[in-house]
Protein backbone atom coordinates (compact mmCIF):
# COMPACT_ATOMS: atom_id res chain seq x y z
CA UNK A 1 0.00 0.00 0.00
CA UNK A 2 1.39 3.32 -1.03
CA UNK A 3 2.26 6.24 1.73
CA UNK A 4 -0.89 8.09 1.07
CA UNK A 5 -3.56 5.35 1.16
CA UNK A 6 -2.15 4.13 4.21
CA UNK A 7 -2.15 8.18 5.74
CA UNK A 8 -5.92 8.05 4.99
CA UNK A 9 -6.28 4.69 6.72
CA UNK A 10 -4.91 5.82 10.01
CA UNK A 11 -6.71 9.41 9.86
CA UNK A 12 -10.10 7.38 9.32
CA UNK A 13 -9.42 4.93 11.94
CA UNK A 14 -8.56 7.98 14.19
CA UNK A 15 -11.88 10.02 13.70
CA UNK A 16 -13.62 6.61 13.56
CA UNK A 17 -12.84 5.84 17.32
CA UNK A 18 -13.30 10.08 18.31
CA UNK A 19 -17.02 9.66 16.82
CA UNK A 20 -17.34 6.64 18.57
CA UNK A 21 -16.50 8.23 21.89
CA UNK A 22 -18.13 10.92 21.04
CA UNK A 23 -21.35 9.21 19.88
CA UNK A 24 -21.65 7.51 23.46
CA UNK A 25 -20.94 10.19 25.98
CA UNK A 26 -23.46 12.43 23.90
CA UNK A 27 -26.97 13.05 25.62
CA UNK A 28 -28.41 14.06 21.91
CA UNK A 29 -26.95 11.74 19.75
CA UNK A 30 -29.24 12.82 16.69
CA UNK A 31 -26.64 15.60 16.96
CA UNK A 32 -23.43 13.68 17.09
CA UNK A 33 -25.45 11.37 14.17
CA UNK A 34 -25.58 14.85 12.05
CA UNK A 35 -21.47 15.99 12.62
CA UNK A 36 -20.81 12.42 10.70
CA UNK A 37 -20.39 13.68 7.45
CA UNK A 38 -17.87 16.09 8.90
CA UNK A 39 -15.77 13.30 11.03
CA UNK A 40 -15.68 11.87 7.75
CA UNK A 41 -14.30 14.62 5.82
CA UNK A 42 -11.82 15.57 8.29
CA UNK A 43 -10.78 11.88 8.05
CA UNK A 44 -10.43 12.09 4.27
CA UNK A 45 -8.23 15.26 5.53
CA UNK A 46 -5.08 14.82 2.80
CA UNK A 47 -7.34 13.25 -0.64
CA UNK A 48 -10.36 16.35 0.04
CA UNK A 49 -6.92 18.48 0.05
CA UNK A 50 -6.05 17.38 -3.03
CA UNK A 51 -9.11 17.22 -4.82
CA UNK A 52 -9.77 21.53 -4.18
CA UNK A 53 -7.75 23.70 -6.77
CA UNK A 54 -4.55 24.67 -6.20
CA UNK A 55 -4.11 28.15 -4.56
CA UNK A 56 -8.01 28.08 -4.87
CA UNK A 57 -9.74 29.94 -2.17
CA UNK A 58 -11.22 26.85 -1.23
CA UNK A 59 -8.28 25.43 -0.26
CA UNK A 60 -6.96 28.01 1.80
CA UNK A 61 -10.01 27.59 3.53
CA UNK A 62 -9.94 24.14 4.05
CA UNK A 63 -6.37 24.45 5.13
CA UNK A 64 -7.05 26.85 7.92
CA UNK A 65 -10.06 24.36 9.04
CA UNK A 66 -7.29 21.40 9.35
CA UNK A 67 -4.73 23.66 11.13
CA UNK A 68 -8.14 24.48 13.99
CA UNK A 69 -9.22 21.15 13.47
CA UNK A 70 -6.39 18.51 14.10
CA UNK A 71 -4.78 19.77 17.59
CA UNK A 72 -8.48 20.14 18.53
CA UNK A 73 -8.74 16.40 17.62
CA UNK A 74 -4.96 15.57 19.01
CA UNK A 75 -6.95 16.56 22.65
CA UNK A 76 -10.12 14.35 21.95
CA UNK A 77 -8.11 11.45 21.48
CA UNK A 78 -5.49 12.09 23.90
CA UNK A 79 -8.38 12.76 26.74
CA UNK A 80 -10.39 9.22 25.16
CA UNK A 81 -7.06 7.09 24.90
CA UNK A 82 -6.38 8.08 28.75
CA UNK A 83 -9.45 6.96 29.58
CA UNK A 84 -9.45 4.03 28.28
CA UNK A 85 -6.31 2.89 29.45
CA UNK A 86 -7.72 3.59 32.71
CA UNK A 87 -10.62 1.43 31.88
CA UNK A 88 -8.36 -1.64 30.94
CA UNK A 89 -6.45 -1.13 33.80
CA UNK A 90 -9.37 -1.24 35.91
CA UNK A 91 -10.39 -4.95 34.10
CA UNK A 92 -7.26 -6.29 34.89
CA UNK A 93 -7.31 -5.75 37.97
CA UNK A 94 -10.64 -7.18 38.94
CA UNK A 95 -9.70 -10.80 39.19
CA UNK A 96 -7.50 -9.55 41.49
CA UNK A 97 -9.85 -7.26 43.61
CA UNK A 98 -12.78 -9.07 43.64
CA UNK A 99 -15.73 -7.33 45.40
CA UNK A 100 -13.02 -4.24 45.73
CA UNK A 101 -15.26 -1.12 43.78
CA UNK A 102 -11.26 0.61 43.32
CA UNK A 103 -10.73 -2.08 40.66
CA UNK A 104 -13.77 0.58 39.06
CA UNK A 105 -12.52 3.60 36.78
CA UNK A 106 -13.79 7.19 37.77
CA UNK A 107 -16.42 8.62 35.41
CA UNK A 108 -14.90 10.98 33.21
CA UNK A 109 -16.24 13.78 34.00
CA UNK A 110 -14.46 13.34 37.93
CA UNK A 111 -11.08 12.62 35.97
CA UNK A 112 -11.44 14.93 33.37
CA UNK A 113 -9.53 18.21 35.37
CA UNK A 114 -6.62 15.98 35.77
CA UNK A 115 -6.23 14.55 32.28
CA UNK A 116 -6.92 18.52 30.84
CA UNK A 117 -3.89 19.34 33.20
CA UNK A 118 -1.92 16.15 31.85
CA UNK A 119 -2.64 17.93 28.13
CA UNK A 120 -1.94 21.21 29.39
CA UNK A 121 1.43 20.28 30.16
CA UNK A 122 1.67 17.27 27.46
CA UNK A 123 1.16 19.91 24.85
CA UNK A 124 3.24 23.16 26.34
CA UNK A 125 6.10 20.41 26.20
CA UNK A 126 5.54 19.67 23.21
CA UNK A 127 5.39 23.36 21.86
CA UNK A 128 8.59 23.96 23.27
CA UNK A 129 10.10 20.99 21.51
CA UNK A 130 8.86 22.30 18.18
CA UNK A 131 10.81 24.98 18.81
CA UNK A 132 14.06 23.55 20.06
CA UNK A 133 16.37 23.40 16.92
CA UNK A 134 19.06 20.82 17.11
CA UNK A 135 22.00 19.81 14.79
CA UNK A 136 22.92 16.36 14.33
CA UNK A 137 26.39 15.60 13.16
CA UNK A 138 27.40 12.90 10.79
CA UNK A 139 30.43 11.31 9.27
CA UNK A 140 30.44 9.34 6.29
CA UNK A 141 33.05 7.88 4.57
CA UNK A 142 32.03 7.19 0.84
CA UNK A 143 34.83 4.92 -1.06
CA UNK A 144 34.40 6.32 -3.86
CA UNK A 145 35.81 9.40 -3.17
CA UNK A 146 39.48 10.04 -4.02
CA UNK A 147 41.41 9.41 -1.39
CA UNK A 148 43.45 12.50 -1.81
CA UNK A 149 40.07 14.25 -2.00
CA UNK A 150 39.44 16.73 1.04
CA UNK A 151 35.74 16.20 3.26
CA UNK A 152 32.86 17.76 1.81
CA UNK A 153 30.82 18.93 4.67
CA UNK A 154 26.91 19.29 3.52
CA UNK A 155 24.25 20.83 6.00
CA UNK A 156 20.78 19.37 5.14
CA UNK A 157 17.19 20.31 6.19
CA UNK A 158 13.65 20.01 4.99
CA UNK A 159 9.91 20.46 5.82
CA UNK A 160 10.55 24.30 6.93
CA UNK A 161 6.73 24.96 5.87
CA UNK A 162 7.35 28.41 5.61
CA UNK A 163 4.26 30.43 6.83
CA UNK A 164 2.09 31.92 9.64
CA UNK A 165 1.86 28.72 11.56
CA UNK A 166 5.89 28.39 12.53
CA UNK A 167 6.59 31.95 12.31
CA UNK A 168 9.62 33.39 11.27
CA UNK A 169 11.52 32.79 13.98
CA UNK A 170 12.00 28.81 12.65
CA UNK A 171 13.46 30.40 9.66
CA UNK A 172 15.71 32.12 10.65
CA UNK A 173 17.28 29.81 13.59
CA UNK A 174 17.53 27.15 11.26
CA UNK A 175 19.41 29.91 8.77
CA UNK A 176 21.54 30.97 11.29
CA UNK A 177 22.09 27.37 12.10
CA UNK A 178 22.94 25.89 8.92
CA UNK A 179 25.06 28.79 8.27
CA UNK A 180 27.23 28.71 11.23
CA UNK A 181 28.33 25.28 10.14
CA UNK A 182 30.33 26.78 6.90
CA UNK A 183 29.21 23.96 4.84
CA UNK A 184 30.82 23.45 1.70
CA UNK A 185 27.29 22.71 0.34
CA UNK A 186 23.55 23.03 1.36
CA UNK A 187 20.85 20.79 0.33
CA UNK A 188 16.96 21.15 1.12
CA UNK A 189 14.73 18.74 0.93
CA UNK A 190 11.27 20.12 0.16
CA UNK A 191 7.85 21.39 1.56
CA UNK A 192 9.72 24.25 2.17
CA UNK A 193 6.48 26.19 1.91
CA UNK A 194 3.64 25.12 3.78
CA UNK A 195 0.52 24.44 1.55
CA UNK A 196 -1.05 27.12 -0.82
CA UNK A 197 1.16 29.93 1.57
CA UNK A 198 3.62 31.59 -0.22
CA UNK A 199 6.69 33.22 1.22
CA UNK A 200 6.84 36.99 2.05
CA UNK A 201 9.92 39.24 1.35
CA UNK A 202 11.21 38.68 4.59
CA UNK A 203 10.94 34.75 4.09
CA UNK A 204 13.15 35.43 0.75
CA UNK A 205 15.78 37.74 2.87
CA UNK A 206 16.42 35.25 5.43
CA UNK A 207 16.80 32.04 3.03
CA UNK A 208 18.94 34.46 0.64
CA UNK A 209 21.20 34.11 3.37
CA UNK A 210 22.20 30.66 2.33
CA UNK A 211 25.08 30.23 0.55
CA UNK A 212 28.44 27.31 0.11
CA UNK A 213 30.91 26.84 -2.01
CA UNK A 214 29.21 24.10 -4.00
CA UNK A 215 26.25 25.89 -4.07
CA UNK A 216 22.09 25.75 -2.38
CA UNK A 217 20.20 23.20 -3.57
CA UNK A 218 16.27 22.10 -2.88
CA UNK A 219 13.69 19.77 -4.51
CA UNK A 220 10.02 20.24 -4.29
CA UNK A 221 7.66 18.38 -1.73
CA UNK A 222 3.98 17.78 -1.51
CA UNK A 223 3.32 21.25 0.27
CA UNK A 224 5.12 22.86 -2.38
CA UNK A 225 2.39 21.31 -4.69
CA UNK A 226 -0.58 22.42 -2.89
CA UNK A 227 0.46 26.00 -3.51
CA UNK A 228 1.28 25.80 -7.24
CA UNK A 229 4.48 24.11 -8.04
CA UNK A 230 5.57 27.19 -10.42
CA UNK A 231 5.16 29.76 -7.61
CA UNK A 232 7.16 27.74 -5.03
CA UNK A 233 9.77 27.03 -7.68
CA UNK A 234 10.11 31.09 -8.73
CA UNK A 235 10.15 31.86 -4.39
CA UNK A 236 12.91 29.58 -3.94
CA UNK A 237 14.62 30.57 -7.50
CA UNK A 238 14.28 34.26 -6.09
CA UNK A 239 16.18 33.55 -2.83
CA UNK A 240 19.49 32.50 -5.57
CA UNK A 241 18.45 28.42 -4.91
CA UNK A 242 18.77 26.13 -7.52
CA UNK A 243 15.65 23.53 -7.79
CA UNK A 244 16.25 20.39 -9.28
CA UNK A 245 13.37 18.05 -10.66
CA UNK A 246 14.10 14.92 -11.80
CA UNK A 247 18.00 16.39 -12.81
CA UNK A 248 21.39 15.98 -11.94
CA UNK A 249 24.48 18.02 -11.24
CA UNK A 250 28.44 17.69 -10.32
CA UNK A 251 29.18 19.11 -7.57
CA UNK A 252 32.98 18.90 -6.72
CA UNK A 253 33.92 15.55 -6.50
CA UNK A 254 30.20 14.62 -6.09
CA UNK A 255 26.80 13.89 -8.51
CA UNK A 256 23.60 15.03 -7.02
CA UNK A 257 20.83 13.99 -8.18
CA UNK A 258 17.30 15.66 -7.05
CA UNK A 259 13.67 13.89 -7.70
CA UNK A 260 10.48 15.81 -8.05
CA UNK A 261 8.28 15.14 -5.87
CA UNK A 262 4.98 13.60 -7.33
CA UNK A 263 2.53 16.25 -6.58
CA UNK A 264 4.56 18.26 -8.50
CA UNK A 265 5.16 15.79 -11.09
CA UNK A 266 1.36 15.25 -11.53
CA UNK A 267 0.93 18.92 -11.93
CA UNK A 268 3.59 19.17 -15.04
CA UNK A 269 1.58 16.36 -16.67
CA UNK A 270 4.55 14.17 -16.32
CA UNK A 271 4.76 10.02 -15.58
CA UNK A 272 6.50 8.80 -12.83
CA UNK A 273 10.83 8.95 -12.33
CA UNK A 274 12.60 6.73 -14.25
CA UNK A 275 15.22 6.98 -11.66
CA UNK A 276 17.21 3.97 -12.63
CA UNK A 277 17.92 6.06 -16.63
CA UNK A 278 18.75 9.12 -14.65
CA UNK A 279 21.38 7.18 -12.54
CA UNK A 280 22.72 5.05 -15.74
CA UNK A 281 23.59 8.13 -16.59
CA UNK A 282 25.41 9.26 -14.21
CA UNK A 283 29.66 8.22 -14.15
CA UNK A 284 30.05 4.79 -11.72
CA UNK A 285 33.29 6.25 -10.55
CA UNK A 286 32.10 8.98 -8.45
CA UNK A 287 29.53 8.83 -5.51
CA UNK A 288 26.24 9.93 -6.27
CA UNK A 289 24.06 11.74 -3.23
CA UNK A 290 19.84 11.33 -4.23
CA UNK A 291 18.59 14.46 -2.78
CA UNK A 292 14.28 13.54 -2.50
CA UNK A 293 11.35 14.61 -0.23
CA UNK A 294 9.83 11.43 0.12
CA UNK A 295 11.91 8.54 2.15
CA UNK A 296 11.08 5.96 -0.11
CA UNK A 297 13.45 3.40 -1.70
CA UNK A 298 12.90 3.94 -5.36
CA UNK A 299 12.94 0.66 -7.13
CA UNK A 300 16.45 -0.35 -9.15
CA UNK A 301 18.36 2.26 -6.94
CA UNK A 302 19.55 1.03 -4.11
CA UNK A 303 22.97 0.63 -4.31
CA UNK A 304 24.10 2.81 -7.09
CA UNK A 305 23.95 5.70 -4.54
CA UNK A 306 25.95 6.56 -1.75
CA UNK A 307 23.44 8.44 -0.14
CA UNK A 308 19.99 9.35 -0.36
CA UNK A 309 18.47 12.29 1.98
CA UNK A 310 14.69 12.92 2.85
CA UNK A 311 12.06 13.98 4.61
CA UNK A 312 8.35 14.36 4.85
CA UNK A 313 7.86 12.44 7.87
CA UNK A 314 8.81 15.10 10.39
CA UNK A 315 9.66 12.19 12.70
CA UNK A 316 5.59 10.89 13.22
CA UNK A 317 6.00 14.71 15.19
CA UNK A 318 4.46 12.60 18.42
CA UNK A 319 5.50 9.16 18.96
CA UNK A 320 2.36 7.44 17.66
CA UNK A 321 2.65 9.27 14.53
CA UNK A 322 6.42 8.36 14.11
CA UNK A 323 5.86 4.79 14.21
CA UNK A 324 2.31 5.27 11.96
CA UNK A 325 4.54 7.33 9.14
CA UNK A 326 7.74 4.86 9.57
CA UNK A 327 5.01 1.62 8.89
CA UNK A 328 3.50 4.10 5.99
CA UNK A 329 6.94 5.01 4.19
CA UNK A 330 8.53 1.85 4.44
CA UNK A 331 11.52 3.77 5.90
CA UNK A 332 12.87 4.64 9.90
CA UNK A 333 13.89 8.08 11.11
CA UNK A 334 17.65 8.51 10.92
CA UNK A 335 19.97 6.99 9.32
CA UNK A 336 20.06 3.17 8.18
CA UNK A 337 21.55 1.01 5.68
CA UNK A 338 19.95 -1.04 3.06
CA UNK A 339 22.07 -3.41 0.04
CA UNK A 340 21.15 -4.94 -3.04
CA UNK A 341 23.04 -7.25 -5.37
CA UNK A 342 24.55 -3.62 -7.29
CA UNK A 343 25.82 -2.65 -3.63
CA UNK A 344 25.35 -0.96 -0.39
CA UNK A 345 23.57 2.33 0.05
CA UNK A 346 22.88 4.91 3.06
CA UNK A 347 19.47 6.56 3.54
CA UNK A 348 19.07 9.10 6.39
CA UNK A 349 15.59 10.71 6.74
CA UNK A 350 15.56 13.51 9.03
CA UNK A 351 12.71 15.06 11.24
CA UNK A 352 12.75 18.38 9.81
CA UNK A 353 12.65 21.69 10.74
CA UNK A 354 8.61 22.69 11.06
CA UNK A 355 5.63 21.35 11.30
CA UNK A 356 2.07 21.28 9.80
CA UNK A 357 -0.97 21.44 11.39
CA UNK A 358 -0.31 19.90 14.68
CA UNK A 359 2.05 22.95 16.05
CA UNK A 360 3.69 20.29 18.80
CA UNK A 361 6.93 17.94 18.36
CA UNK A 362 7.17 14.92 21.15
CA UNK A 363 10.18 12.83 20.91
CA UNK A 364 11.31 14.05 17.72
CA UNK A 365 12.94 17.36 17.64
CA UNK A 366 13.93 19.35 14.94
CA UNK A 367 17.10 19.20 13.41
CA UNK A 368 19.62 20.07 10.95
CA UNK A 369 21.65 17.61 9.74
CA UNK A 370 25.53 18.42 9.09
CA UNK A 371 26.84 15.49 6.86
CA UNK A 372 30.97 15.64 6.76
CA UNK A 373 31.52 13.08 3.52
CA UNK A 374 35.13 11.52 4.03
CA UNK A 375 37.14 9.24 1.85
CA UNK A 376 37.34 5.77 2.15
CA UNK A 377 36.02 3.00 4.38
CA UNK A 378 32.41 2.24 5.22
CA UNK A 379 31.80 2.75 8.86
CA UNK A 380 29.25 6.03 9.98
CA UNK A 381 29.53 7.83 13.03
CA UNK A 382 27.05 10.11 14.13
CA UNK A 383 26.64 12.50 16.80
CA UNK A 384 24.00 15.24 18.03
């Protein structure tokens, strides 16, 4: 099953049990009966999306409506989830309790002012974690490199979602961050803008800032779709950014290739990557890094990259998500290794910089990643 049928899946299955709770504490349910249609829409969240026209008014609309809508529903289930741990807890321990009315769970309206203070706190964490910037250090050796060939140290983030919902303060930290590395190159890795928003002037001042040696470098993402591909490609363009779709380009002693992303593909008209031609054409005798927003293994490629960097998960953002996202893309947070019969190649899929919708991170942080690419050898070391 592909990444966005199973997304779908787990956003019905979510509003499926937050009617259901809904539906029984309800003293009208005629009422709750009549919201349906909505619990259903809401759960159909990223297709409706898709379905409005881009930029339309519509969408905007809609957009705003999931941004109100999902930490509104992140409480629900939070609150309903609590509870019915409680409840289980209570089961269990009846065989042992017999007779005892503790083995019993409160009603939940008696528990309710302690599990809004649990969220209270639960989600003031978790704002504070969105906002905590990190940078994760990496070392790679890559043997194809020359071994008289000096490190190439590349600074990577993605999933900024430029716009009112992280502010400009993300921006520019993660700027100033990636900037006080020196890297000899910078690579982005898509939804840089965050749905049909497009950047202001001060968005393009700050990531004007950016600039290596070897140059700036993004690919699109989904959110740059939803927006209009075109206007998210002339923003970035603006800032002096190079965006690569479905191209490829030396970069010292390295080949990068970048993939569009297929939203954007889909709104050129265009079929699907043939990312095996684009690497045949690529030299064998110089490593190749595969710069695309989605972490997904394209078929025929693995091993005939060194390294392939993504996004688009933001780390699940809260830990149910993560492992939800990690089942959906096939793919785990961080860095791992994966081999074919053509070779060995490195995937590391970071947790981004933003986020969308939900405005909270829980046990995933956001980063920047600083990749130093050595000669030689095989082993990774990694540090935060």
């Amino acid at each position: 099953m592909d990444f966005l049928p199973r997304t779908l899946a787990y956003y019905l299955a979510a509003h499926g049990y937050l009617f259901f709770h809904l539906y029984r504490l309800a003293g009208k349910r005629r009422l709750v009966l009549m919201s349906l249609p909505l619990f259903v829409v809401m759960g159909l969240f990223p297709f409706c999306y898709h379905l409005l026209p881009t930029g339309s008014t519509a969408q905007k609309i809609f957009g705003r409506a999931g941004t109100v809508w999902q930490p509104l529903a992140f409480f629900c289930l939070t609150v309903f989830a609590f509870r019915d741990i409680l409840r289980l807890g209570g089961r269990l321990r009846r065989p042992f309790h017999k007779g005892a009315r503790s083995a019993g769970v409160p009603p939940l309206n008696r528990c309710l002012p302690l599990l809004l203070l649990v969220w209270a706190g639960v989600f003031a964490y978790g704002i504070h974690e969105a906002h905590s910037l990190r940078t994760t250090r990496l070392t790679l050796p890559l043997p194809l490199l020359p071994a008289d060939a000096e490190s190439v140290r590349v600074a990577f983030a993605a999933d900024l979602h430029i716009g009112p919902q992280t502010g400009p303060s993300v921006l520019r930290r993660a700027v100033e961050a990636i900037m006080a590395q020196k890297p000899d190159l910078i690579l982005l890795g898509g939804d840089m803008l965050d749905d049909a928003l497009q950047g202001t002037p001060a968005d393009r001042e700050l990531l004007a800032r950016l600039a290596a040696p070897l140059g700036v470098f993004a690919v699109p993402g989904n959110h740059d779709a939803f927006g209009g591909h075109e206007r998210a490609v002339t923003f970035l363009e603006s800032c002096g950014i190079t965006v690569l779709m479905d191209e490829t380009r030396r970069v010292g002693p390295l080949r990068l290739l970048g993939i569009d992303d297929p939203d954007v593909r889909a709104q050129r008209g265009g079929s699907n990557a043939d990312v095996s031609a684009l690497l045949d054409d690529l030299p064998r005798d110089a490593p190749v890094i595969l710069l695309a927003h989605r972490p997904e293994l394209l078929a025929n490629s693995v091993g005939r990259f060194a390294l392939q960097l993504s996004g688009h998960t933001h780390g699940g953002q809260i830990p149910l998500l993560k492992t939800l996202l990690e089942h959906a893309s096939g793919t785990p947070t961080g860095l791992s290794r994966h081999s074919s019969p053509e070779g060995e190649s490195l995937l590391y899929v970071t947790t981004g910089v933003g986020f969308s919708k939900l405005p909270i991170r829980l046990g995933a942080p956001p980063e920047i990643v600083v990749i130093d690419l050595t000669p030689g050898g095989t082993e990774a070391t990694a540090a935060s």
